[in-house]
N, C-alpha and C. Protein backbone atom coordinates (compact mmCIF):
# COMPACT_ATOMS: atom_id res chain seq x y z
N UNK A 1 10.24 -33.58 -22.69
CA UNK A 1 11.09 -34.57 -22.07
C UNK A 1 11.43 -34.11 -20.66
N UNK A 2 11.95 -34.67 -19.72
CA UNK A 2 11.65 -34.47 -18.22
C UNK A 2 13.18 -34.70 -17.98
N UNK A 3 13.30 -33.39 -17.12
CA UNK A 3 14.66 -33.44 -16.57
C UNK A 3 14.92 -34.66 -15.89
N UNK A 4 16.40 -35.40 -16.11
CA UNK A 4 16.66 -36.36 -15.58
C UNK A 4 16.89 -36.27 -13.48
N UNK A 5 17.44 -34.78 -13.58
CA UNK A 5 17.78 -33.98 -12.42
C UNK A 5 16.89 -32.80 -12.37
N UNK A 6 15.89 -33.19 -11.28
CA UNK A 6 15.13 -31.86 -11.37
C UNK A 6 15.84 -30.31 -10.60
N UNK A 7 16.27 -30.97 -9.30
CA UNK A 7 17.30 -29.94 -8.33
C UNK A 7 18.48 -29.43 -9.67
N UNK A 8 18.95 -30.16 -10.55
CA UNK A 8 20.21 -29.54 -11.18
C UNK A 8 19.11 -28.38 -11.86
N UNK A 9 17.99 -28.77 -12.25
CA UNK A 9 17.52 -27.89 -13.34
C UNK A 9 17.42 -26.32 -12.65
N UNK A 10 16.87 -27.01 -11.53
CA UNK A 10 15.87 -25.65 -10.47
C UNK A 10 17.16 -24.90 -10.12
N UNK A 11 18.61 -25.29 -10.08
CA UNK A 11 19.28 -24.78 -9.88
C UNK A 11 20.20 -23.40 -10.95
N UNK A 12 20.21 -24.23 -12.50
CA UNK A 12 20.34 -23.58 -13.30
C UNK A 12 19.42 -22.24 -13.64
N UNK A 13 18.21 -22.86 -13.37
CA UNK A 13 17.35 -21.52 -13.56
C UNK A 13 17.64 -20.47 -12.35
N UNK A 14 17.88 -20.74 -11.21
CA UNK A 14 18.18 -19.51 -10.10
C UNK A 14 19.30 -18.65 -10.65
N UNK A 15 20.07 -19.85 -11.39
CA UNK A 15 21.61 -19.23 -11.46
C UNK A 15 21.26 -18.00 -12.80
N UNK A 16 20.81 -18.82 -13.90
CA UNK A 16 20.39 -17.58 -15.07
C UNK A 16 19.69 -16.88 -14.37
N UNK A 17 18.66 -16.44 -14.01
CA UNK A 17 17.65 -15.10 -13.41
C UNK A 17 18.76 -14.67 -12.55
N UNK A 18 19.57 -14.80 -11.81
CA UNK A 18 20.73 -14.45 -11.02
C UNK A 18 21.70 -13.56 -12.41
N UNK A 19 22.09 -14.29 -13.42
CA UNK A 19 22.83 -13.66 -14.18
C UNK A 19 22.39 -12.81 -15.09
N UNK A 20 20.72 -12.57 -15.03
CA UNK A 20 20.20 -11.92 -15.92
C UNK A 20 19.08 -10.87 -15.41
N UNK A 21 19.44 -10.13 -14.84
CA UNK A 21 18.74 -9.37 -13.85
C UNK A 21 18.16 -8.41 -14.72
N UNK A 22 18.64 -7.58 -15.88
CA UNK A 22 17.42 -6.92 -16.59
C UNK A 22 16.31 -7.54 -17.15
N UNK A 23 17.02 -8.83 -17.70
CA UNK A 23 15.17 -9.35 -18.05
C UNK A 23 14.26 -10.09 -17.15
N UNK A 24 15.01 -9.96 -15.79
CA UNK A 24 14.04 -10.73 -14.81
C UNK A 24 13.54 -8.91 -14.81
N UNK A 25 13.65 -8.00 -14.58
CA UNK A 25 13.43 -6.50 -14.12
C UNK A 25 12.30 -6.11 -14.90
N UNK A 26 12.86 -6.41 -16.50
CA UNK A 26 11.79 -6.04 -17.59
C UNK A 26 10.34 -7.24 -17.64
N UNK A 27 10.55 -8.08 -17.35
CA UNK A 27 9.60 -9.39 -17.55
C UNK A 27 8.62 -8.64 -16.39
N UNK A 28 9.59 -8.91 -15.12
CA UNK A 28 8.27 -8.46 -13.80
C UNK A 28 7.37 -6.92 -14.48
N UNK A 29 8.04 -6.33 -15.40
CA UNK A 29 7.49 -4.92 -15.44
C UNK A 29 6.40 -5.44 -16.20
N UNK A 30 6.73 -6.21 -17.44
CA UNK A 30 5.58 -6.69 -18.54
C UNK A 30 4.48 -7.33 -17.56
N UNK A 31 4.59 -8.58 -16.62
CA UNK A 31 3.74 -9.12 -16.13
C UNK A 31 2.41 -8.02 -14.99
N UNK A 32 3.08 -7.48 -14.16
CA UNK A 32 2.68 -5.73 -13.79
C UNK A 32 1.82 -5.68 -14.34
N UNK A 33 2.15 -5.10 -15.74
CA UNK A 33 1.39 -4.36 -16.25
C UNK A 33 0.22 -5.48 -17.24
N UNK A 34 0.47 -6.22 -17.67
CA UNK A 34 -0.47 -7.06 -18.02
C UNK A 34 -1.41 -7.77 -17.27
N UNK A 35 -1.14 -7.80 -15.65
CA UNK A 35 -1.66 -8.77 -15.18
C UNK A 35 -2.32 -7.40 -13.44
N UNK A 36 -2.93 -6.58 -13.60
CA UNK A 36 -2.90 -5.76 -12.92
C UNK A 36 -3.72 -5.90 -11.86
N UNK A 37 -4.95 -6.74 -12.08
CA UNK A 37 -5.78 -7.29 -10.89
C UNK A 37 -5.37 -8.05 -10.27
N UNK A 38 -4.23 -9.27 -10.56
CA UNK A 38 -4.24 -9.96 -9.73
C UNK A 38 -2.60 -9.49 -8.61
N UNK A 39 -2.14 -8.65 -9.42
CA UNK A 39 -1.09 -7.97 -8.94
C UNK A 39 -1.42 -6.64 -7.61
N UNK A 40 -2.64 -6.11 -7.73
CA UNK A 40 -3.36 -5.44 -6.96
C UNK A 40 -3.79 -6.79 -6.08
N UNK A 41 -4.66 -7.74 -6.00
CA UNK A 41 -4.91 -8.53 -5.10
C UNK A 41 -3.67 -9.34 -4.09
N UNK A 42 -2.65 -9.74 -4.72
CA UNK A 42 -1.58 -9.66 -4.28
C UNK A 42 -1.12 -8.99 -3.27
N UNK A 43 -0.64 -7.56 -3.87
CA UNK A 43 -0.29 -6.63 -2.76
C UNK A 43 -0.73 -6.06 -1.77
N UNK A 44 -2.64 -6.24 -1.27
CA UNK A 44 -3.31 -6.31 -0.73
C UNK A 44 -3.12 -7.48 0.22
N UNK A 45 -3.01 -8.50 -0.65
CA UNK A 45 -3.00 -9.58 0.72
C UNK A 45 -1.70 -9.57 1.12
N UNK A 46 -0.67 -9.61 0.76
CA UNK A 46 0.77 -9.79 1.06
C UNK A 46 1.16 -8.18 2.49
N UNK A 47 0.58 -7.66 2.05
CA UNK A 47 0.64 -6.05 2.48
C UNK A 47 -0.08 -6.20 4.17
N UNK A 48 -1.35 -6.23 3.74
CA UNK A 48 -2.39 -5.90 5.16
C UNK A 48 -3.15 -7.29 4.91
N UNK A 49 -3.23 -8.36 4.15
CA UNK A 49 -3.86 -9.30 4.89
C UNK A 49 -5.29 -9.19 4.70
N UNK A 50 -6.02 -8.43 3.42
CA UNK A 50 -7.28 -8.23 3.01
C UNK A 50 -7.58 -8.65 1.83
N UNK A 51 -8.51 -8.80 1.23
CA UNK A 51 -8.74 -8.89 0.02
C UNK A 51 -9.28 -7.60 -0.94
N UNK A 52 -9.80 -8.14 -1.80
CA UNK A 52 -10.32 -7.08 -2.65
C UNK A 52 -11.86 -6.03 -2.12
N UNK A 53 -12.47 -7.73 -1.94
CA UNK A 53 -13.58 -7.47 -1.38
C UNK A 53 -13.83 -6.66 0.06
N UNK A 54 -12.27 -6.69 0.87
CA UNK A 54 -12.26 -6.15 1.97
C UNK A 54 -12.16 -4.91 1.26
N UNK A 55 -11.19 -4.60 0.94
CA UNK A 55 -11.28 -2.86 0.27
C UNK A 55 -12.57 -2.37 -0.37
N UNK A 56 -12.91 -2.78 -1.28
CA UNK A 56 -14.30 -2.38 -1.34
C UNK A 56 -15.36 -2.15 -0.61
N UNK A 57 -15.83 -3.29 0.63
CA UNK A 57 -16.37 -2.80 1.51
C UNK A 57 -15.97 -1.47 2.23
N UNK A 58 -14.64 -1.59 2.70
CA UNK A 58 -14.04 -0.51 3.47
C UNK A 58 -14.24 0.66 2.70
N UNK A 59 -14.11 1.13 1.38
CA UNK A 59 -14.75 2.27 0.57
C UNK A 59 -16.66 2.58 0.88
N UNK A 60 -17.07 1.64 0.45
CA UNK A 60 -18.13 1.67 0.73
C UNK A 60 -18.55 1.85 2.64
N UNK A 61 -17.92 1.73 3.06
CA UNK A 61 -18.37 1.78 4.68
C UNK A 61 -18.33 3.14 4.47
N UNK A 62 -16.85 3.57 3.95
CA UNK A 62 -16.73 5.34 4.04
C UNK A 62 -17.25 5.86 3.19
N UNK A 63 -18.48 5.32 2.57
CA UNK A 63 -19.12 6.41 1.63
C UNK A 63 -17.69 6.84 0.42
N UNK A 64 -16.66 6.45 0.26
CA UNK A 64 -15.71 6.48 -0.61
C UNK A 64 -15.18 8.00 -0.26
N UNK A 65 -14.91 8.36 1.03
CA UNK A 65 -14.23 9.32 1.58
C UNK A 65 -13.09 8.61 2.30
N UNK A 66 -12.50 9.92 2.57
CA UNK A 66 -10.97 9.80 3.11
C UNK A 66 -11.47 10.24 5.10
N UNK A 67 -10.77 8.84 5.52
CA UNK A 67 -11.56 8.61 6.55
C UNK A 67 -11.12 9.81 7.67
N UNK A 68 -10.07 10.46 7.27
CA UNK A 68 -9.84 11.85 8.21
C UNK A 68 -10.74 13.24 7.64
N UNK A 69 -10.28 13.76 6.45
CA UNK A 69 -10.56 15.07 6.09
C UNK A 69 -12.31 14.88 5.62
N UNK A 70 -13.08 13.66 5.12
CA UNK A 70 -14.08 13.35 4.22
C UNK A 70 -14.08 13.58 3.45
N UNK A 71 -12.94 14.47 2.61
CA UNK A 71 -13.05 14.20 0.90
C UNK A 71 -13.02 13.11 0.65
N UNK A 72 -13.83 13.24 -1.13
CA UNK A 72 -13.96 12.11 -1.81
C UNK A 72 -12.85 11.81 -2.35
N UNK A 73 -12.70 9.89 -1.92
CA UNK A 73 -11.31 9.59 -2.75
C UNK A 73 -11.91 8.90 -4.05
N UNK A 74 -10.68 8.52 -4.66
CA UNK A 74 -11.10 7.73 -6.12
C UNK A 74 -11.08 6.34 -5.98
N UNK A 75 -11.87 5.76 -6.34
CA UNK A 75 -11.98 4.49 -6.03
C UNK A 75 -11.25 3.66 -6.80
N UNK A 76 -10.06 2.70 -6.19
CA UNK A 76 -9.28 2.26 -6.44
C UNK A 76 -7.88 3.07 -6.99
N UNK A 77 -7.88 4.06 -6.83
CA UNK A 77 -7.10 5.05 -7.72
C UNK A 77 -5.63 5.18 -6.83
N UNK A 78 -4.94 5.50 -7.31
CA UNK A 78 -3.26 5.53 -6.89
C UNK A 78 -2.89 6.79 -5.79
N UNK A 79 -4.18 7.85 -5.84
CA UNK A 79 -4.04 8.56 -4.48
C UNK A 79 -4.61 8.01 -3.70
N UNK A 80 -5.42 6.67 -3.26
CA UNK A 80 -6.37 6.59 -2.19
C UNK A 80 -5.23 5.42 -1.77
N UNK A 81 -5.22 5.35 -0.40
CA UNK A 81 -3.98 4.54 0.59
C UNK A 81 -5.14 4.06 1.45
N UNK A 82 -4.44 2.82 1.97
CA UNK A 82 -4.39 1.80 2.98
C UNK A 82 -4.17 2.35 4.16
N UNK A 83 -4.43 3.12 5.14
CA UNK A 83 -3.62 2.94 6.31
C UNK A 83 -3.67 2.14 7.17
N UNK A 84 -2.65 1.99 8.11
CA UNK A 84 -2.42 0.40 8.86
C UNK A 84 -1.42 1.26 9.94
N UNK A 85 -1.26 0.64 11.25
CA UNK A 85 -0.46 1.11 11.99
C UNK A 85 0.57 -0.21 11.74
N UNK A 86 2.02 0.46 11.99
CA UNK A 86 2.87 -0.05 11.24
C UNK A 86 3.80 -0.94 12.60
N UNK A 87 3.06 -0.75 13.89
CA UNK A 87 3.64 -1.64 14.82
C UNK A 87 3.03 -2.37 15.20
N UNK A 88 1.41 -2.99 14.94
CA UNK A 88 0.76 -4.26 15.17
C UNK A 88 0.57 -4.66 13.53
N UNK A 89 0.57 -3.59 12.15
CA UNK A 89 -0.07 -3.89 11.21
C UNK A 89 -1.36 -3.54 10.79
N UNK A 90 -2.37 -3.46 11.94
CA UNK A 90 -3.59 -3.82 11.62
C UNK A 90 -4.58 -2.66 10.94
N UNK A 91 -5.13 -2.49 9.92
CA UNK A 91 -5.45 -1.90 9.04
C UNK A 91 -6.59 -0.70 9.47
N UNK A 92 -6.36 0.75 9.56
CA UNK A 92 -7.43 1.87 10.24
C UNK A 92 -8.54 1.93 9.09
N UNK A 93 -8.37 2.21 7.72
CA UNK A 93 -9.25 2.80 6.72
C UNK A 93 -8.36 3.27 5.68
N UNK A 94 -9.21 3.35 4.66
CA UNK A 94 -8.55 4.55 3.61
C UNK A 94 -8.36 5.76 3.48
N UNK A 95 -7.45 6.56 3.19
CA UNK A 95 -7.25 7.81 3.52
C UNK A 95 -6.32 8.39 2.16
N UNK A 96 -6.58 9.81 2.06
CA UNK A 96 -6.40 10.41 0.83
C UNK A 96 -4.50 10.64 0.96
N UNK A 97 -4.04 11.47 -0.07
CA UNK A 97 -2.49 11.01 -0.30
C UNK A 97 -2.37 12.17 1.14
N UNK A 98 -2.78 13.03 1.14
CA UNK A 98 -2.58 13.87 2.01
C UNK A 98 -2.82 13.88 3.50
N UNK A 99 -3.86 13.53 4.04
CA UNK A 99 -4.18 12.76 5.29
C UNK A 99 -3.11 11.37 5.50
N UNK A 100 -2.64 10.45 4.23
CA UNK A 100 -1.68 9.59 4.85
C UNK A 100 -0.01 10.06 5.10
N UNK A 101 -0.20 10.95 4.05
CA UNK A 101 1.46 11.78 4.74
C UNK A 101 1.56 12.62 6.09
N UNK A 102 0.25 12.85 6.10
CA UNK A 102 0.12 14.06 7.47
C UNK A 102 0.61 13.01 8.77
N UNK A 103 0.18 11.52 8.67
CA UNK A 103 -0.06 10.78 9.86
C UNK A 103 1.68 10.15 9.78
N UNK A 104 2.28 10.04 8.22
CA UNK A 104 3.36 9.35 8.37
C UNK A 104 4.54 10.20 8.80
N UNK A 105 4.50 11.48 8.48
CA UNK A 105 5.12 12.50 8.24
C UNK A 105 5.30 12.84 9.98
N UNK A 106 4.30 12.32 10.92
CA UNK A 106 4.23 12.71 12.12
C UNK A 106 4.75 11.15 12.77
N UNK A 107 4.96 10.41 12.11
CA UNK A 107 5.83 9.19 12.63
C UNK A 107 4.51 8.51 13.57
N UNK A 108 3.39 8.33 13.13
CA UNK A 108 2.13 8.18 13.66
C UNK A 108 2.22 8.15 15.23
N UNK A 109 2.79 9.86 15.43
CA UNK A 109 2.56 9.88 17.00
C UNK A 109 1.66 10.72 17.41
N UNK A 110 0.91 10.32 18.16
CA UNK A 110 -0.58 11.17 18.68
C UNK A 110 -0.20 12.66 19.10
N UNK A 111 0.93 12.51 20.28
CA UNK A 111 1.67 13.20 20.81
C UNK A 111 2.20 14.91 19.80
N UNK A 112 2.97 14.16 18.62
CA UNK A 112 3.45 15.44 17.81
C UNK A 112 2.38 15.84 17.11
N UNK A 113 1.21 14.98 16.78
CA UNK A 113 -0.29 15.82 16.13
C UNK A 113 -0.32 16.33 16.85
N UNK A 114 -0.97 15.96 18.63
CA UNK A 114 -1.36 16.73 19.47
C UNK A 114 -0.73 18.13 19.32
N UNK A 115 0.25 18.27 19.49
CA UNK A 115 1.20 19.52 19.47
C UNK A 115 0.56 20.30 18.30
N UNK A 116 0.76 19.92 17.13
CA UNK A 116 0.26 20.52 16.12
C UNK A 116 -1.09 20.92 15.95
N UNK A 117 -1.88 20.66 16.71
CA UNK A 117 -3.04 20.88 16.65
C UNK A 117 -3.18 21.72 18.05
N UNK A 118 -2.61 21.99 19.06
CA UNK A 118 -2.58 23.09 20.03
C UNK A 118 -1.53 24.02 19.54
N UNK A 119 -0.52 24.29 18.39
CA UNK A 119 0.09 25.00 17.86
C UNK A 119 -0.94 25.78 16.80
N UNK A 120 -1.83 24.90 16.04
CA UNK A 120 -2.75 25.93 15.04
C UNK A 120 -3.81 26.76 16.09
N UNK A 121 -4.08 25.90 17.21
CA UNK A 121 -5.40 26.82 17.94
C UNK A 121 -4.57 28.43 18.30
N UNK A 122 -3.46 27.66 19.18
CA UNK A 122 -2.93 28.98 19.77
C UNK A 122 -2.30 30.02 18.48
N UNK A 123 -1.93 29.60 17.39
CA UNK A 123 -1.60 30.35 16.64
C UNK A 123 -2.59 31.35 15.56
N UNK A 124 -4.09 30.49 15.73
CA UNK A 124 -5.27 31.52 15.40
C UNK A 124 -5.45 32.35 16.27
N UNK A 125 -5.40 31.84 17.67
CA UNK A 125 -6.07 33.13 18.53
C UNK A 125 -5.15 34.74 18.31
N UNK A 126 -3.51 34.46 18.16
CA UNK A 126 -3.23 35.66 17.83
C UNK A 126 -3.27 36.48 16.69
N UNK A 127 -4.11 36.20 15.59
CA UNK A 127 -4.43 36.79 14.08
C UNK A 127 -5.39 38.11 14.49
């Protein structure tokens, strides 16, 4: 049977999920986890604006390495990251958990790598 008031309805339902915040919490967790491809495609496009098929290529471009160090990442796996510069967005490659903390960890400034990387030279030469 068809709401006589559709706005009253749409309204009631905001208001319950409003008053019922663990099972909106637990539901999103069930759907997650049941629904994991399209929840991965999702966060891909919502995220950087690619698809699936873009990531895959992009693995495959890199031979399924981590586009700084060339270790092998896992394909599709929860250590292999997206990187993207985070003031236009636009997406560099995939990179291992460690190469993407190195770059975030440095507030992706060329500048404080730079440093760090004339800090390891000069700090081999005196060994």
């Amino acid at each position: 049977m068809p709401y006589k008031d559709p706005a009253k309805k749409a309204q009631q339902s905001k208001e319950w999920l409003q008053n019922n915040p663990e099972w909106v919490k637990e539901y999103n967790k069930e759907y997650k986890k049941k629904n994991p491809d399209y929840m991965r495609d999702w966060s891909l496009k919502t995220k950087y604006g690619m698809t699936s098929k873009d990531w895959d290529d992009m693995y495959s471009n890199q031979d399924g390495k981590c586009k700084i160090c060339l270790n092998n990442i896992i394909y599709r796996g929860r250590q292999t990251h997206v990187d993207h510069c985070h003031t236009t967005g636009k997406v560099r490659g995939l990179l291992c958990s460690k190469c993407n903390q190195m770059i975030g960890l440095a507030n992706e400034d060329k500048d404080i790598l730079q440093k760090a990387i004339d800090y390891l030279t000069d700090s081999s030469i005196s060994r």
